[in-house]
N, C-alpha and C. Protein backbone atom coordinates (compact mmCIF):
# COMPACT_ATOMS: atom_id res chain seq x y z
N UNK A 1 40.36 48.54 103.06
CA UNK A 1 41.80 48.63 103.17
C UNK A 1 42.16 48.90 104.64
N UNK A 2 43.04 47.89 105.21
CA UNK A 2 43.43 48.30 106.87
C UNK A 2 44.64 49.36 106.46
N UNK A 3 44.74 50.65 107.60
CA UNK A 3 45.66 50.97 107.63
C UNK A 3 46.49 50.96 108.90
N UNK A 4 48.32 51.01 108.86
CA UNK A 4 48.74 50.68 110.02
C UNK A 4 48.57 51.86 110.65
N UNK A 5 49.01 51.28 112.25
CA UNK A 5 48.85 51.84 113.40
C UNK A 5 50.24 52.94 113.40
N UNK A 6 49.93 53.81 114.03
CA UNK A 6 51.29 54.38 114.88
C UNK A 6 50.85 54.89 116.04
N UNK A 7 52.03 55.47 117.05
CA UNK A 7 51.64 56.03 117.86
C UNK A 7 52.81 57.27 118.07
N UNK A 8 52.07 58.45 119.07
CA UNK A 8 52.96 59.49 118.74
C UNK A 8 54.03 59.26 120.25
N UNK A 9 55.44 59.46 120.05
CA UNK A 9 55.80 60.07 121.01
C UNK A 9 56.74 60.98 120.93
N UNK A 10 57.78 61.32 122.31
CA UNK A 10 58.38 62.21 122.42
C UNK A 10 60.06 61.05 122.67
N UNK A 11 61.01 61.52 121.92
CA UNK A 11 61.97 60.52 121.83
C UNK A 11 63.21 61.36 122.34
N UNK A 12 63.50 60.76 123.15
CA UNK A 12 65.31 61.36 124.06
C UNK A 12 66.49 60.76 123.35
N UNK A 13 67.15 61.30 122.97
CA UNK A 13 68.63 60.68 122.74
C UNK A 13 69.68 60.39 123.78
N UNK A 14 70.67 59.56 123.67
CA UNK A 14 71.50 59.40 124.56
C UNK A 14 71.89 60.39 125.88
N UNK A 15 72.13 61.77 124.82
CA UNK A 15 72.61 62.81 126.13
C UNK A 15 71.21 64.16 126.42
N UNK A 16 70.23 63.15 126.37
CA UNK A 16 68.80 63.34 127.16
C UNK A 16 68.60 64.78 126.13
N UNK A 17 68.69 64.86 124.99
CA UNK A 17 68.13 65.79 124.53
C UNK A 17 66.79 65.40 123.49
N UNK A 18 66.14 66.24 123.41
CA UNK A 18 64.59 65.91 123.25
C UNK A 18 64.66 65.80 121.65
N UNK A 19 64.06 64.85 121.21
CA UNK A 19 63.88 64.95 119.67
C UNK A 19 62.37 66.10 119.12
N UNK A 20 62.13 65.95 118.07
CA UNK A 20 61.05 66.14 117.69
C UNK A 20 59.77 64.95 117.51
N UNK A 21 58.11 65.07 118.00
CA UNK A 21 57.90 64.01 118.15
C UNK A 21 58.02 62.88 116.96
N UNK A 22 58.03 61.98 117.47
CA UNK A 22 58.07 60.41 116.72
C UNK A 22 57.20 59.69 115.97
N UNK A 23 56.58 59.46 114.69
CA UNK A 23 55.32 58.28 114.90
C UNK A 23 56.09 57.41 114.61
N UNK A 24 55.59 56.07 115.01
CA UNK A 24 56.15 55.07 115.36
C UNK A 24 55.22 53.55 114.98
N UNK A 25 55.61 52.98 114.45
CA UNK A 25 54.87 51.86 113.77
C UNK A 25 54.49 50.79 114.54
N UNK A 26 53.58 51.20 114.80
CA UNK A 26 53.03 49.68 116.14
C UNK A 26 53.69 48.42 116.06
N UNK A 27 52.74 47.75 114.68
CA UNK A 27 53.50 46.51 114.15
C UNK A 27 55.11 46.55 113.69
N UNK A 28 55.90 47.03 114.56
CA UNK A 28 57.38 47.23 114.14
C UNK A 28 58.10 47.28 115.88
N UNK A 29 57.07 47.27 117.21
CA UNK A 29 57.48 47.43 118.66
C UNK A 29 57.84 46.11 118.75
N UNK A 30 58.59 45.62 119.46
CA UNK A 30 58.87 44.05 119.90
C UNK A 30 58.88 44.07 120.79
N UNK A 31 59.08 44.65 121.93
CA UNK A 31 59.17 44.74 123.54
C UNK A 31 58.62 46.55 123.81
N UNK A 32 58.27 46.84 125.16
CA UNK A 32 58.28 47.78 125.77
C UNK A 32 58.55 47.46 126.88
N UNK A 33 59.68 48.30 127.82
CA UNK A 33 59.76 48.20 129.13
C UNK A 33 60.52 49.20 129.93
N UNK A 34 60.54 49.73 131.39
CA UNK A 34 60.63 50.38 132.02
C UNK A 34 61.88 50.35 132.63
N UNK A 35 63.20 50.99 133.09
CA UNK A 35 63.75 50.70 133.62
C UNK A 35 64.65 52.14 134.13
N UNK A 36 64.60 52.56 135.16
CA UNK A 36 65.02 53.99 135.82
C UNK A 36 64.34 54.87 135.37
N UNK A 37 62.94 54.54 135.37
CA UNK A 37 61.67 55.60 135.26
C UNK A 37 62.02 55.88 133.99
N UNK A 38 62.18 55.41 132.92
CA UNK A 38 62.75 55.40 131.82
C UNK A 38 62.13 54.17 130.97
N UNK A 39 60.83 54.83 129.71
CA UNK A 39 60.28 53.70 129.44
C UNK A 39 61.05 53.23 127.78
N UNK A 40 61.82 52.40 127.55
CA UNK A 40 62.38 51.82 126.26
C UNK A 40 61.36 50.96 125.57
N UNK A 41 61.36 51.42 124.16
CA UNK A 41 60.63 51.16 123.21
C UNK A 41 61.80 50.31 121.95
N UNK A 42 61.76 49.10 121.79
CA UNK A 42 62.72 48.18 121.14
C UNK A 42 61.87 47.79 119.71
N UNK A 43 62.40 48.07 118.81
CA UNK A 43 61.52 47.40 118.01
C UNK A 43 62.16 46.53 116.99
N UNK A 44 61.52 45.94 116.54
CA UNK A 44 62.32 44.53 115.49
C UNK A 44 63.23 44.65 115.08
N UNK A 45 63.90 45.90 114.79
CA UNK A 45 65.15 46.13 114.00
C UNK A 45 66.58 46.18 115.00
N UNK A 46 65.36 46.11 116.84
CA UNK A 46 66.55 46.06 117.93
C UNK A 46 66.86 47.76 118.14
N UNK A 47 66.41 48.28 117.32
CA UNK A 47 66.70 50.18 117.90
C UNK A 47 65.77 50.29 118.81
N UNK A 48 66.63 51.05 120.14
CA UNK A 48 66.20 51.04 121.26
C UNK A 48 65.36 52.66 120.98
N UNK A 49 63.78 52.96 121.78
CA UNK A 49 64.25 54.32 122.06
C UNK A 49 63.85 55.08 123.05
N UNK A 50 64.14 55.64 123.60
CA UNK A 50 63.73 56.32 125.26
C UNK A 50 62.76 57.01 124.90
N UNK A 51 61.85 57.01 126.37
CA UNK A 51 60.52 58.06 126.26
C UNK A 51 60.32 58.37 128.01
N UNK A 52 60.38 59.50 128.65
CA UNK A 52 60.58 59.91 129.64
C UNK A 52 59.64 61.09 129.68
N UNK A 53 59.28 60.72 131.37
CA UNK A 53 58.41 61.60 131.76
C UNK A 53 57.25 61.26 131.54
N UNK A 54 56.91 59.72 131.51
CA UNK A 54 55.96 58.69 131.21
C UNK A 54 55.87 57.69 131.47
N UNK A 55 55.32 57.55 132.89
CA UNK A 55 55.16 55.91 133.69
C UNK A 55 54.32 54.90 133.01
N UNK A 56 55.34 53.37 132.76
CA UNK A 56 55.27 52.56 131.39
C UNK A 56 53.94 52.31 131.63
N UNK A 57 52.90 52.26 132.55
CA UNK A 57 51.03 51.93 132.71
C UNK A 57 50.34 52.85 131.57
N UNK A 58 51.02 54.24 131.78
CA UNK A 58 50.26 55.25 131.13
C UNK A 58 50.68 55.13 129.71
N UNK A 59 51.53 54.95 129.52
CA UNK A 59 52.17 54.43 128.13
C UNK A 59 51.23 53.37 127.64
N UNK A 60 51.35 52.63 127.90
CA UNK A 60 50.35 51.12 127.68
C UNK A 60 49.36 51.02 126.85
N UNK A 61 48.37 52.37 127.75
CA UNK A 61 46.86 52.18 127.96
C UNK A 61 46.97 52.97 126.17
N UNK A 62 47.87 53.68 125.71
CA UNK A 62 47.73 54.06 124.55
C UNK A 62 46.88 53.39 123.54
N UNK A 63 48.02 51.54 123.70
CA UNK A 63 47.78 51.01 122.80
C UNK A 63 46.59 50.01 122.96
N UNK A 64 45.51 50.40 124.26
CA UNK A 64 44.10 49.51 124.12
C UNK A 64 43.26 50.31 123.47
């Protein structure tokens, strides 16, 4: 039996307050990308979600 992936993070809301951490369904990411040191995590459903205080390389290497 495969089971899915997640990965953990730490999720910001709009007015930069910290959630509790996240798991997050690999097969459910559609994009990752960086933009004002600010790495956005988009996933199929189009919900965006911030993860800060984490340059998008180091992020990455999670998922090799």
């Amino acid at each position: 039996m495969k089971t899915t992936p997640f990965i953990a993070v730490k999720i910001f809301d709009e007015i930069e307050n910290i959630s509790n951490v996240q798991f997050i369904n690999m097969n459910h990411i559609q994009r990752v990308y960086e933009k004002n040191d600010i790495v956005y995590i988009e996933l199929v459903d189009y919900t965006t979600l911030q993860v800060r205080d984490e340059h998008i390389m180091n992020f990455m290497d999670r998922f090799i």
